[in-house]
N, C-alpha and C. Protein backbone atom coordinates (compact mmCIF):
# COMPACT_ATOMS: atom_id res chain seq x y z
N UNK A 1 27.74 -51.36 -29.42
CA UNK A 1 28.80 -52.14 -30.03
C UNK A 1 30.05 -51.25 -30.15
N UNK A 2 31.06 -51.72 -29.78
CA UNK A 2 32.29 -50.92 -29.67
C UNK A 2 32.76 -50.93 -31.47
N UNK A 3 33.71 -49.58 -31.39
CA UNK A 3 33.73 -49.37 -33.06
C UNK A 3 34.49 -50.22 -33.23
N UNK A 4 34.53 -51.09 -34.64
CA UNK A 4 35.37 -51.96 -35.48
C UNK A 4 35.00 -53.29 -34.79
N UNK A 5 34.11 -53.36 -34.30
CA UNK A 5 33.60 -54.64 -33.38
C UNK A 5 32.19 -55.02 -34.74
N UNK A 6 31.61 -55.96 -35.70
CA UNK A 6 30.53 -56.25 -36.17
C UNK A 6 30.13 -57.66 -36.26
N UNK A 7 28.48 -57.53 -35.99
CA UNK A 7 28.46 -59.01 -36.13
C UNK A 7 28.42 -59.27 -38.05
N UNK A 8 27.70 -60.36 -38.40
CA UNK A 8 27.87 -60.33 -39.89
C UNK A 8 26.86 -59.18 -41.06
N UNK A 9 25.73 -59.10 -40.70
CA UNK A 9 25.23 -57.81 -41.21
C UNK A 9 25.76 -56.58 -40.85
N UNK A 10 26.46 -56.25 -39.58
CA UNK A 10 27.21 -54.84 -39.29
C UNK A 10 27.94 -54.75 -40.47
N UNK A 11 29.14 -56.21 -40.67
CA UNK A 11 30.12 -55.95 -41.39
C UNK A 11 29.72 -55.50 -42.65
N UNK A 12 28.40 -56.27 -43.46
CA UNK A 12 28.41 -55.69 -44.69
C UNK A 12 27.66 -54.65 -44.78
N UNK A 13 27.01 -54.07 -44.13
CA UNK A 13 26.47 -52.73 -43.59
C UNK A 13 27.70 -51.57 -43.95
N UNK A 14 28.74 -51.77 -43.24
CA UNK A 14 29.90 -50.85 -43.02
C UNK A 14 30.86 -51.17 -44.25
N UNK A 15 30.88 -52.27 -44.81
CA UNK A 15 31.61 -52.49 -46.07
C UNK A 15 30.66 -51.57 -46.91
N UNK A 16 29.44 -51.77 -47.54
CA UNK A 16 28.75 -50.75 -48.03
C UNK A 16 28.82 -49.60 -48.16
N UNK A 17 28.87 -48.87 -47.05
CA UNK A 17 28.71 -47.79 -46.92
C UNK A 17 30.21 -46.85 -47.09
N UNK A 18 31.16 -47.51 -46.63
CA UNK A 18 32.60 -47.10 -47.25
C UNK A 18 32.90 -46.85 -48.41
N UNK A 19 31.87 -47.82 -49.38
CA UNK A 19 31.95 -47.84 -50.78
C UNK A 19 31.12 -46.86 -51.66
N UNK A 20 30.47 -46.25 -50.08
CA UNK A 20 29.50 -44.71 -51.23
C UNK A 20 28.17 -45.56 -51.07
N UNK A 21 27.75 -46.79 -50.63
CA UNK A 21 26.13 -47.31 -51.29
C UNK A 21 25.78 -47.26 -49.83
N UNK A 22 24.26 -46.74 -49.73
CA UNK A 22 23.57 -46.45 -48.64
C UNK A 22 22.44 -46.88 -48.55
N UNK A 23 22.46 -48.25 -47.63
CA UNK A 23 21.11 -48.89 -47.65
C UNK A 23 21.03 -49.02 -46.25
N UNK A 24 19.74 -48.26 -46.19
CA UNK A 24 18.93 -48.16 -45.22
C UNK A 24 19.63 -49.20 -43.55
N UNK A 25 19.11 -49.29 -42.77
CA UNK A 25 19.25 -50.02 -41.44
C UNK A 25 19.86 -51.32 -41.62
N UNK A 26 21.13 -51.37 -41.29
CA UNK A 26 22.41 -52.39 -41.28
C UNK A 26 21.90 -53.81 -40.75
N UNK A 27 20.47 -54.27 -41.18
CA UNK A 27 20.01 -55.90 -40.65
C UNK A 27 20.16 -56.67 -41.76
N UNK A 28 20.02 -58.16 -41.63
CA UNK A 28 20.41 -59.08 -42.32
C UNK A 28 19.08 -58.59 -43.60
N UNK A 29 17.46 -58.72 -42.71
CA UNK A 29 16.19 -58.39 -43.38
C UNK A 29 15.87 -57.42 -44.34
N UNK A 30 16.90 -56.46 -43.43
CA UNK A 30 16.78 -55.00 -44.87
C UNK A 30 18.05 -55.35 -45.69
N UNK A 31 18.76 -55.86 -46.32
CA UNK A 31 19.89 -55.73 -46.87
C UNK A 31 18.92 -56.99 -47.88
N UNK A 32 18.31 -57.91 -47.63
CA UNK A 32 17.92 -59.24 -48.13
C UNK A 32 16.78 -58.45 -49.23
N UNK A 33 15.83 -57.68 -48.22
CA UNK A 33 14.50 -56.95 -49.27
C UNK A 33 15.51 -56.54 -50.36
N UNK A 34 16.43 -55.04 -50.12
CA UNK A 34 16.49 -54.22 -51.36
C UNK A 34 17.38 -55.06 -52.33
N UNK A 35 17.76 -55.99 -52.34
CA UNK A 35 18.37 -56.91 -52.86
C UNK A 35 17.38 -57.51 -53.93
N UNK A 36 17.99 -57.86 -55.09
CA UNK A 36 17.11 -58.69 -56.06
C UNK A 36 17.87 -60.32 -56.45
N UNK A 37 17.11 -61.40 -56.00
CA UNK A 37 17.35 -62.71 -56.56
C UNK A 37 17.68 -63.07 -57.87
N UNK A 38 18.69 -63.65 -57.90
CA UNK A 38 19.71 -64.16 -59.39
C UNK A 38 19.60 -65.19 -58.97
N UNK A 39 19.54 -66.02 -60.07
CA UNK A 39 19.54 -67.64 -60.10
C UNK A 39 21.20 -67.92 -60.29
N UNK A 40 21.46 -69.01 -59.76
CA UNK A 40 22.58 -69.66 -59.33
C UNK A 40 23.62 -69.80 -60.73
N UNK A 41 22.93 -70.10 -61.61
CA UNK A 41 23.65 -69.52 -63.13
C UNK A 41 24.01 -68.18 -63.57
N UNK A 42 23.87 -67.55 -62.71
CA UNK A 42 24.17 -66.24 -63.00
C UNK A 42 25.15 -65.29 -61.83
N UNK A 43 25.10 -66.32 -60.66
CA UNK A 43 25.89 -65.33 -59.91
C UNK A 43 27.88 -65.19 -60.42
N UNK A 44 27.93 -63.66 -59.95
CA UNK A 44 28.93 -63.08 -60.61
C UNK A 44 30.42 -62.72 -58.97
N UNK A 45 31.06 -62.43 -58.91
CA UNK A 45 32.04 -62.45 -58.24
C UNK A 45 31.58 -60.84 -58.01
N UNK A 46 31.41 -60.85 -56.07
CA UNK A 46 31.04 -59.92 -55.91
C UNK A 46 29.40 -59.33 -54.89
N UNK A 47 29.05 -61.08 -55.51
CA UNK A 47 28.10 -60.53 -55.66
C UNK A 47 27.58 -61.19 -53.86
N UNK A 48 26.66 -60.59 -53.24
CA UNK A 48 25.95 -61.20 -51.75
C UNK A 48 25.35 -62.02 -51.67
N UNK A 49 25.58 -63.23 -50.73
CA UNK A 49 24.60 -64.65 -50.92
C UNK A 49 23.90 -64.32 -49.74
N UNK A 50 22.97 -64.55 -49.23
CA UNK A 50 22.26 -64.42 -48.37
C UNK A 50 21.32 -66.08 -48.11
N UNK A 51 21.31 -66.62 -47.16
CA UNK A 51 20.36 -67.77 -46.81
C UNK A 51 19.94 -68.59 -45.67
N UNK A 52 18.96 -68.96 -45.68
CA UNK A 52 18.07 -69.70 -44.37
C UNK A 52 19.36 -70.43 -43.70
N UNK A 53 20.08 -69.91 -42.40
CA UNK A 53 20.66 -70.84 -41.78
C UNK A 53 20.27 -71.30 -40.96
N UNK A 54 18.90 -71.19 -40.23
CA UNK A 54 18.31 -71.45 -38.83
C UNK A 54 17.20 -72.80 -39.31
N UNK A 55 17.67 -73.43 -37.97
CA UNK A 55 17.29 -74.88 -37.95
C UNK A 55 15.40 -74.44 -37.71
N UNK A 56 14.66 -75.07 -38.61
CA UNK A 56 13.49 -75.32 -38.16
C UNK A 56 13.02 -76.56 -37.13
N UNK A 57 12.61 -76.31 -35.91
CA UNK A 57 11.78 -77.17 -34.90
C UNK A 57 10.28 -77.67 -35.32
């Protein structure tokens, strides 16, 4: 991937990591694990949504 080129996990991969926080391998899967679930009453500005966009067959 050419530099400054990301798909959507690159980007927040590299937003991260600019910011000093270092999590492991820049995939949608690892960013989703070290992550902890907040209920919808609680999300705060800031904060990463992550969710099922793929059509089930």
């Amino acid at each position: 991937m050419e530099k400054g080129h990301f798909d959507c996990s690159g980007l927040i991969y590299a937003m991260l990591r600019s910011n000093g926080i270092m999590w492991g391998i820049g995939i949608t899967d690892t960013l989703v694990k070290q992550g902890k679930r907040v209920p919808k009453t609680g999300l705060q500005v800031g904060y990463l949504i992550f969710f099922d966009s793929y059509k089930k067959f």
